[in-house]
Protein backbone atom coordinates (compact mmCIF):
# COMPACT_ATOMS: atom_id res chain seq x y z
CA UNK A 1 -119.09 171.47 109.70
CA UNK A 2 -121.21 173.33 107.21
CA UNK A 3 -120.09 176.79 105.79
CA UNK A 4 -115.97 175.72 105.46
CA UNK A 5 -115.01 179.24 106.51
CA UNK A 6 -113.24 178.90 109.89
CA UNK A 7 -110.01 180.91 111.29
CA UNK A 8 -107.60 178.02 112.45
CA UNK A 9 -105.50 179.22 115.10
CA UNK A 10 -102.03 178.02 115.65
CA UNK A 11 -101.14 177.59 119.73
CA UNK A 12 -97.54 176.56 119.52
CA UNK A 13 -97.09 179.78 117.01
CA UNK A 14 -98.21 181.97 119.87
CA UNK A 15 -95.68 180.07 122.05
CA UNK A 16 -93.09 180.77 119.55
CA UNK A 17 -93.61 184.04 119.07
CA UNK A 18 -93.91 185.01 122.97
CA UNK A 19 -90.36 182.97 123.69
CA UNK A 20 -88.54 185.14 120.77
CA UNK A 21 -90.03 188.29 123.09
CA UNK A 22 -89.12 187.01 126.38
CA UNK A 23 -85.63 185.91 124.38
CA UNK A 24 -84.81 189.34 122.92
CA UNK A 25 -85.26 191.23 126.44
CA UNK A 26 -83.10 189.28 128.45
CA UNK A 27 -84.19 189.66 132.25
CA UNK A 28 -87.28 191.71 131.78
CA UNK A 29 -90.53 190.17 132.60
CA UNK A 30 -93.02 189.64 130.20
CA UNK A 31 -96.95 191.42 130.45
CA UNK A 32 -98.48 189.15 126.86
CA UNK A 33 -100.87 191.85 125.49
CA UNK A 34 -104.30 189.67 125.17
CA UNK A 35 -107.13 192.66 125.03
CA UNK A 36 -109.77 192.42 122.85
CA UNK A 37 -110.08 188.57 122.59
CA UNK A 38 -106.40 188.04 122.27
CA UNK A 39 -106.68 190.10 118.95
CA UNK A 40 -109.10 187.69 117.83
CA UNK A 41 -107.70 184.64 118.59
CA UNK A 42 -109.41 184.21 121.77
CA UNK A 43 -108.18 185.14 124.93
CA UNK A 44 -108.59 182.25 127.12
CA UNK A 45 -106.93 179.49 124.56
CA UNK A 46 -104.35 182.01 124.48
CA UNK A 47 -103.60 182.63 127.89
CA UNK A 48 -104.06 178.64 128.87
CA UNK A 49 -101.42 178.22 126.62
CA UNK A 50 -98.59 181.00 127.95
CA UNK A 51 -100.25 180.58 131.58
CA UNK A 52 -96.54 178.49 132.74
CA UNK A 53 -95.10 181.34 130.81
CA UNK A 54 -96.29 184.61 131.41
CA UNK A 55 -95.53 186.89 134.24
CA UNK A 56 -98.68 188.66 133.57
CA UNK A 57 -101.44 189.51 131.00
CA UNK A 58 -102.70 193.01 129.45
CA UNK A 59 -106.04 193.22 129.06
CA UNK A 60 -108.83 196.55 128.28
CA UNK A 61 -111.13 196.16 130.86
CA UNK A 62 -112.67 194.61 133.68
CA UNK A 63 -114.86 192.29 131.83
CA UNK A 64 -111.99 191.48 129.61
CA UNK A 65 -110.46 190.12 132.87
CA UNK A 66 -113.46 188.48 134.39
CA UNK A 67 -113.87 185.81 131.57
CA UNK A 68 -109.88 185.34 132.44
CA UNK A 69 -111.12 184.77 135.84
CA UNK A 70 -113.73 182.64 135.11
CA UNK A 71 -111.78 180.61 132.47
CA UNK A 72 -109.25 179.37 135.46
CA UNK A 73 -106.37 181.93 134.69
CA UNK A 74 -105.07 182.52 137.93
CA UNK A 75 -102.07 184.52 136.89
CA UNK A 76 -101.95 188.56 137.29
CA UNK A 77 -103.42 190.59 134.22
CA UNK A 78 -103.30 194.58 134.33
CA UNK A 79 -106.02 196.88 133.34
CA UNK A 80 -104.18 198.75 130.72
CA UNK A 81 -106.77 201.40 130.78
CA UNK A 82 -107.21 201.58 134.57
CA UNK A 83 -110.30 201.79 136.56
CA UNK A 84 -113.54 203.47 134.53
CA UNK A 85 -115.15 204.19 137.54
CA UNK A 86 -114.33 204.27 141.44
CA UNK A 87 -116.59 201.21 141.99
CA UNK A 88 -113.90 199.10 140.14
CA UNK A 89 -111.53 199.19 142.14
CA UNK A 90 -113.67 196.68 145.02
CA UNK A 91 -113.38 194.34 141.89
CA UNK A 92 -109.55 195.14 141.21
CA UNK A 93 -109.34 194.00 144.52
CA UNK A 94 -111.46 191.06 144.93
CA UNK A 95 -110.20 189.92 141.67
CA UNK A 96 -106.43 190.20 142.40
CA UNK A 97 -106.18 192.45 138.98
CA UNK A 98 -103.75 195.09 138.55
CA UNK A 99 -104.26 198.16 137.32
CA UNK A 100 -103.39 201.10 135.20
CA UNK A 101 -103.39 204.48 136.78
CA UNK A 102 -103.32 207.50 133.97
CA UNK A 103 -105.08 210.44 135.74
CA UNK A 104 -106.09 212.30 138.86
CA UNK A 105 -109.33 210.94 139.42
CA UNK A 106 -107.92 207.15 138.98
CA UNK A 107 -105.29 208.18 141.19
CA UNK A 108 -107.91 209.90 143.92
CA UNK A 109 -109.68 206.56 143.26
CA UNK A 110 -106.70 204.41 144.52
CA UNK A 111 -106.03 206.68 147.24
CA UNK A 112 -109.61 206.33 148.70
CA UNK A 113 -110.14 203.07 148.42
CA UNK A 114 -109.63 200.48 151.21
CA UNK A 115 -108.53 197.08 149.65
CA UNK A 116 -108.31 193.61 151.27
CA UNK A 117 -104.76 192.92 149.40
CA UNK A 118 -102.13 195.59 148.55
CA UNK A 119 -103.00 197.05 145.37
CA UNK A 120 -100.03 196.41 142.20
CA UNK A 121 -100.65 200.19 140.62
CA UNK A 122 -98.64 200.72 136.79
CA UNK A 123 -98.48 204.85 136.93
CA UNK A 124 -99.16 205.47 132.93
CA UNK A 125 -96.89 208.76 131.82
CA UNK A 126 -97.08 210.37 128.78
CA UNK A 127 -94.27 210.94 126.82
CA UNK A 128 -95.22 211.92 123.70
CA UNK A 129 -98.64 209.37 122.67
CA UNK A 130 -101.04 212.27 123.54
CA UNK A 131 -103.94 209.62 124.53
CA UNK A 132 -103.44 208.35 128.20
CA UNK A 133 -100.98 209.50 130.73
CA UNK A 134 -99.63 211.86 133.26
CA UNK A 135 -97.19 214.77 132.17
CA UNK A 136 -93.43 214.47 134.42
CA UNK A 137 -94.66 216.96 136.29
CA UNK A 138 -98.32 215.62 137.11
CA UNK A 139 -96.23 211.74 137.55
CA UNK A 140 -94.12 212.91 140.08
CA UNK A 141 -96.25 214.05 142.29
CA UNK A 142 -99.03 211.00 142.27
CA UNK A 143 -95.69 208.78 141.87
CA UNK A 144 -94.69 210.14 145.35
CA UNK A 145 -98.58 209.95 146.66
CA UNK A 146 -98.38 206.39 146.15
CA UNK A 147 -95.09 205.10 147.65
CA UNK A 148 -96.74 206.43 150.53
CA UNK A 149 -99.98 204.98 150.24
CA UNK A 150 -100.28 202.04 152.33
CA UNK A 151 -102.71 200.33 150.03
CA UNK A 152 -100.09 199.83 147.17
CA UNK A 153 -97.56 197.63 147.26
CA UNK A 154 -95.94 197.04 143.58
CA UNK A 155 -95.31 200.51 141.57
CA UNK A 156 -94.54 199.94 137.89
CA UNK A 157 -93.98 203.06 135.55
CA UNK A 158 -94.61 203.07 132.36
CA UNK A 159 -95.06 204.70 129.10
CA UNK A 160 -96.17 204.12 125.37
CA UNK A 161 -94.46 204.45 122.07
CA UNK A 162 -96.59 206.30 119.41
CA UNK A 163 -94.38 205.75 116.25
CA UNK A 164 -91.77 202.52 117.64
CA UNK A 165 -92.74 200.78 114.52
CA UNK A 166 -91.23 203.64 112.29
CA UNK A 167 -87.36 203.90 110.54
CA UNK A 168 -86.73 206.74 111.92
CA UNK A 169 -85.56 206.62 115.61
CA UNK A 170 -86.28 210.01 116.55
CA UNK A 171 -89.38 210.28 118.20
CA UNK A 172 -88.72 207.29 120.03
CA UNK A 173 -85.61 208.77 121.61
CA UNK A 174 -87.54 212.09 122.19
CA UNK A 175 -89.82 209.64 124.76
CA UNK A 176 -87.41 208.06 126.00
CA UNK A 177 -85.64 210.92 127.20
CA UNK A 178 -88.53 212.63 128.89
CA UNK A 179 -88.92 209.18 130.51
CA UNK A 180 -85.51 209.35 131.85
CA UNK A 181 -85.96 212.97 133.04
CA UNK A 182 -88.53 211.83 135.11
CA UNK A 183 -86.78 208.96 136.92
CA UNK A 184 -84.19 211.05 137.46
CA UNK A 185 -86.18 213.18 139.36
CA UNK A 186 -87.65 210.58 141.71
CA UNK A 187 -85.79 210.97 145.30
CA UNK A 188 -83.81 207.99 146.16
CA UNK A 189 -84.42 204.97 147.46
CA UNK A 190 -85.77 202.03 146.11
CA UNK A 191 -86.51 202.50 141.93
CA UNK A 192 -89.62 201.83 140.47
CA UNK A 193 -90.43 199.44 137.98
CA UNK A 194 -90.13 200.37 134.74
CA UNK A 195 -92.39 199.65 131.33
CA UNK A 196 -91.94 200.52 128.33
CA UNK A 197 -91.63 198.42 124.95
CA UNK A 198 -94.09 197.51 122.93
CA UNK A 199 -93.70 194.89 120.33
CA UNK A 200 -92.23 197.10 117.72
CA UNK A 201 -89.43 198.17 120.50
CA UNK A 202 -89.14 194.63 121.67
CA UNK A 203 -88.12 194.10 117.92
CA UNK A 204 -85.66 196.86 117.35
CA UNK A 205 -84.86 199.15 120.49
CA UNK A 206 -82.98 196.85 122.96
CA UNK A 207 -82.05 200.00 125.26
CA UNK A 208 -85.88 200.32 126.19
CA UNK A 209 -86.61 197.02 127.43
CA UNK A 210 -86.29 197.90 131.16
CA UNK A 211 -87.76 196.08 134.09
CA UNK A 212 -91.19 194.51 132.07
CA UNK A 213 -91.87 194.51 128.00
CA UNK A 214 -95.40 194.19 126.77
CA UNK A 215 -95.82 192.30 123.13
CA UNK A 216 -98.79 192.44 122.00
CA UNK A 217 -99.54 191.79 117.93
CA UNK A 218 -95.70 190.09 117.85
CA UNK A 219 -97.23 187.79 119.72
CA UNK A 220 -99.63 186.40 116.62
CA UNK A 221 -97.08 186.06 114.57
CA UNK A 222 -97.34 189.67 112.20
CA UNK A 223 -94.62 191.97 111.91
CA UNK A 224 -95.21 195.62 113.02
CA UNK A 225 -92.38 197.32 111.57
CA UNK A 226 -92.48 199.56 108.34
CA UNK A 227 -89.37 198.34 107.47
CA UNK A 228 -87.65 195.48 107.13
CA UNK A 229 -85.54 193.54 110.30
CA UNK A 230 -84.06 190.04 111.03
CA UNK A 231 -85.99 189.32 114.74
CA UNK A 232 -89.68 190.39 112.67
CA UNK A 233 -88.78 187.63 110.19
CA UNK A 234 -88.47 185.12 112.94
CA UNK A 235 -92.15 185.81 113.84
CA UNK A 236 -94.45 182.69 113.07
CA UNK A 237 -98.30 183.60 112.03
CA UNK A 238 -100.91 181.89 114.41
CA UNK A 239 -104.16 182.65 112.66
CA UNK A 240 -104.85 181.63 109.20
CA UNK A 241 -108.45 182.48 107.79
CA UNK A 242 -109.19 179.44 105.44
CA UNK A 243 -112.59 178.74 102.80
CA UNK A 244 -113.33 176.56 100.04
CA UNK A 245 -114.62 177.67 96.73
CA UNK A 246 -118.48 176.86 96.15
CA UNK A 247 -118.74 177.88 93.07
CA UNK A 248 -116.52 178.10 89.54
CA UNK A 249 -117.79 179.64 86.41
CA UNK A 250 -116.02 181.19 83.24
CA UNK A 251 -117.11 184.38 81.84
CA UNK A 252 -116.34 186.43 78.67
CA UNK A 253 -114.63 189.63 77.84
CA UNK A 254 -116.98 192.54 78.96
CA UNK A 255 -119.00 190.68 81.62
CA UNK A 256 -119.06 192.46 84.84
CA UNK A 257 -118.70 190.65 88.34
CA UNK A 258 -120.41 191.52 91.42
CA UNK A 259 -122.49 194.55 93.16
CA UNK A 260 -121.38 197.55 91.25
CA UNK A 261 -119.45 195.48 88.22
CA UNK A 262 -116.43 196.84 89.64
CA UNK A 263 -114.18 194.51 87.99
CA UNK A 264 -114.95 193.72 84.38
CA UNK A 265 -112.97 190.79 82.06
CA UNK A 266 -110.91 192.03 79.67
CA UNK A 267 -110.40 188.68 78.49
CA UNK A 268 -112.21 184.90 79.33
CA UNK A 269 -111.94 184.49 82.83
CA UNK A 270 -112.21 181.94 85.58
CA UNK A 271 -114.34 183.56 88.25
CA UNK A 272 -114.09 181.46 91.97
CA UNK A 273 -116.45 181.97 94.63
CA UNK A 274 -115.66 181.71 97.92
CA UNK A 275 -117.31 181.17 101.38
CA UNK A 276 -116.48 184.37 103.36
CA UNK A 277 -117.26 188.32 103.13
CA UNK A 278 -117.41 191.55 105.40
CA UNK A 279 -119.99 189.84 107.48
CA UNK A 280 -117.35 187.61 108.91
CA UNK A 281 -114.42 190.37 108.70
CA UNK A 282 -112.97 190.48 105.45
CA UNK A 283 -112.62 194.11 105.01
CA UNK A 284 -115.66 195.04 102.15
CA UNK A 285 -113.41 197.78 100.72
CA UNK A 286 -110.50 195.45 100.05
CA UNK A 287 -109.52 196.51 96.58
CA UNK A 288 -109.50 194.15 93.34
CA UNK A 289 -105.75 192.77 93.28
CA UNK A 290 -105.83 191.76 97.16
CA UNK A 291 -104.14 188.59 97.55
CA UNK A 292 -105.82 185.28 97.93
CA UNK A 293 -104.09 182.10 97.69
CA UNK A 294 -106.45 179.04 96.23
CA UNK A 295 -104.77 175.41 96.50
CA UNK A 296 -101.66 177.01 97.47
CA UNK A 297 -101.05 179.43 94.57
CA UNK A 298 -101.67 182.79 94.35
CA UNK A 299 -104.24 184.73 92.80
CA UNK A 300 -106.39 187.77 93.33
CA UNK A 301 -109.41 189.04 94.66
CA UNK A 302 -111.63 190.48 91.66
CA UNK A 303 -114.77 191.80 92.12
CA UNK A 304 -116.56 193.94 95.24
CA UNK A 305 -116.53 192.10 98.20
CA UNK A 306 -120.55 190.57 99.31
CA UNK A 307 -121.56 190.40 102.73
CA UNK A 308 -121.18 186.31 102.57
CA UNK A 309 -119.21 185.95 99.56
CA UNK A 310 -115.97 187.02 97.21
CA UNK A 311 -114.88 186.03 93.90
CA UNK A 312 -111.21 185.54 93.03
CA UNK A 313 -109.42 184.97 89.68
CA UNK A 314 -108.72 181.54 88.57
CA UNK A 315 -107.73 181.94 84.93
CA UNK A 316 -104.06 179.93 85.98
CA UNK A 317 -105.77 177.46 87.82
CA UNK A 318 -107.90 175.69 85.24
CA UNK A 319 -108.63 172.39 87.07
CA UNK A 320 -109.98 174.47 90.10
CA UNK A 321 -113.06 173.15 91.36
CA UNK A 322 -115.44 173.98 94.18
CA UNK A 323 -113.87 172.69 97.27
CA UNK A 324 -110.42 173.50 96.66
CA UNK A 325 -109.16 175.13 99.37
CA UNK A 326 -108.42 178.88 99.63
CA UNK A 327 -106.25 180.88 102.47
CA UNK A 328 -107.95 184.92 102.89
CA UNK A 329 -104.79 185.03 105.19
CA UNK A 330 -102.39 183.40 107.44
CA UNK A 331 -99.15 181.44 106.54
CA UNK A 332 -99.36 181.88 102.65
CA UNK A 333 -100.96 185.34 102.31
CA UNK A 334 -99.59 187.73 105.86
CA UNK A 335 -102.44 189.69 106.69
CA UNK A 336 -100.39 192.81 106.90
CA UNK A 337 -100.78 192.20 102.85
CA UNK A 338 -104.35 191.76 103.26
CA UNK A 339 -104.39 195.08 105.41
CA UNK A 340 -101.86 197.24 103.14
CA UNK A 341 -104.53 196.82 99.92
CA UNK A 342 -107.41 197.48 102.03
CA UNK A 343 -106.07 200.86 103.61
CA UNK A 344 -106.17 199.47 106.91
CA UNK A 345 -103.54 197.72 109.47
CA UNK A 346 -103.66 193.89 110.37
CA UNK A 347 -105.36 194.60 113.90
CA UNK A 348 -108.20 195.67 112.38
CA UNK A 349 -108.77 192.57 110.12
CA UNK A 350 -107.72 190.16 113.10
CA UNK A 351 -110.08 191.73 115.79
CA UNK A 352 -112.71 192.20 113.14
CA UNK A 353 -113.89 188.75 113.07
CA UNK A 354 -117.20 188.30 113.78
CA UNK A 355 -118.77 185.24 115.90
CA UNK A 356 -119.39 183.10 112.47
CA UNK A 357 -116.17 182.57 112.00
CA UNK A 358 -115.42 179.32 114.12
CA UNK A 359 -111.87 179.13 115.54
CA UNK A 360 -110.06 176.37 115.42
CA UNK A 361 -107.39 175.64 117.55
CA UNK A 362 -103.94 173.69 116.98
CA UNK A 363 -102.69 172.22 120.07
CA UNK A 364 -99.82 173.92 121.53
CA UNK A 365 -96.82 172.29 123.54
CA UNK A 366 -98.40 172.59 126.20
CA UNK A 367 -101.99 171.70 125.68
CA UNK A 368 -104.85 171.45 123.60
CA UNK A 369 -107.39 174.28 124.06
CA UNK A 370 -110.94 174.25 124.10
């Protein structure tokens, strides 16, 4: 290894985490949320190591899928945004994938198209997101179009929580209700499948765990809630985005640091440099202040962030020397700190890795991953 900057990636953390999920919601299966590279943590590691685990995995897209495929997972994994275009759903099919239906042309899609297997179909409603979904009105009808479609065997319904992660319960219960309205209104016989909770709802809202749940950033460990609760504590971190310093220097009061000489000393100061900048994800507009922790202590970011580098504060750490260790994020600083400084949210920073950044993988319970 050259440049020390590397995001080391905790397996048995993500096994953790997805066991307090399945835990919490009792009976309800379990769809692990692993779109966009498993939120940076890469998606095939990931799902090797819940693949005895999982009833299922969430993914974006069809290509998201196909490296599943072509990894060896063998286990279902939905299309959470459905079919982009009606040639998709021969691949759906010959790929055993699931899929997302949220409109009337997906839905005219699935009713044209002539399958080898029995297609598993999630009917997406919209309760109150605004993004992606079917009004009651609009669900009940395709919901009926499809129990009689001979193509489609398993019908899940589900929904999406805009503001789950919020104190106040409201909205939530606004959703919920429109959801109910809508089952009720299905004729009898047997009930759908029903999905609804999100991590955030996994956490606090018991009463909407139904037939499937759907963690997604629980899963890695960082707590989605705005406010404070005992089963989000229990959450273990699984990435941790680790450098070295490569450089120490002390400057005098007045002496500016960095493009822009943002951050001036208003008194000697230890300056650190360290291996890592926006190029490999750190957000460039993080502020000076942001945590850092170097040999285990905690200090600050000072200084505009550069493409390859950032300097941090080491006037209580006078024996620092290039080498020392330093944690961006992970077990000692959360990244939801990271995130709150920066103005931005802790997906962000985790899917906003770039390819530099090697990952580096802590074997699991089950298995090492590549």
């Amino acid at each position: 290894m050259s440049r020390p900057l590397q995001a080391r990636i905790d397996l048995a953390a993500i096994q953790h985490n997805f066991r307090l999920a399945r835990a919490y919601a009792d009976s309800a299966r379990v769809l692990a949320v692993i779109k966009a590279n498993a939120y940076g943590h890469g998606a095939a590691p990931v799902a090797r190591a819940l693949a005895t685990e999982a009833n299922a995995f969430g993914v974006a897209c069809a290509e998201e899928a196909l490296e599943l495929r072509d990894s060896g997972i063998r286990a279902p994994i939905l299309l959470l945004e459905g079919p982009f275009a009606a040639a998709e759903l021969d691949l759906i099919d010959q790929a055993r994938l699931m899929t997302v239906v949220h409109d009337a042309r997906q839905l005219d899609w699935v009713l044209q198209a002539r399958p080898r297997h029995p297609l598993c179909v999630w009917l997406k409603i919209d309760t109150g997101m605004h993004r992606l979904g079917m009004t009651g009105e609009e669900g009940r009808a395709a919901h009926a179009r499809l129990a009689a479609c001979p193509q489609v065997g398993e019908l899940v319904l589900m929904t999406h929580f805009a503001r789950a992660d919020e104190a106040d319960t409201a909205p939530t219960d606004h959703q919920m209700a429109d959801f109910a309205r809508l089952l009720a209104s299905i004729p009898a016989g047997t009930p759908p499948a029903r999905s609804l909770a999100n991590s955030a709802a996994i956490l606090t809202r018991p009463d909407t765990h139904a037939d499937w749940i759907r963690p997604g950033i629980m899963l890695y460990g960082l707590d989605p809630l705005e406010h404070p609760h005992p089963r989000a504590a229990a959450l273990r971190p699984a990435m941790s985005l680790t450098s070295q310093l490569t450089a120490v220097r002390d400057l005098g009061p007045g002496e500016a640091i960095g493009y822009g000489g943002r951050f001036v000393c208003q008194r000697p100061t230890r300056v650190g440099v360290v291996a890592g900048g926006y190029a490999d994800g750190y957000p460039r507009h993080a502020p000076d202040g942001t945590p850092v922790a170097v040999n285990g202590q905690l200090t600050c970011l000072i200084g505009r962030v550069s493409m390859d580098m950032l300097t941090v504060d080491l006037s209580n750490q006078p024996q620092a020397r290039p080498g020392d260790p330093v944690e961006l994020w992970g077990t000692q600083i959360s990244a939801n700190a990271v995130a709150a400084a920066s103005g931005t949210i802790s997906y962000e920073l985790l899917t906003g890795l770039s390819r530099r950044v090697p990952l580096r993988y802590q074997p699991s319970d089950v298995a090492n991953a590549d």
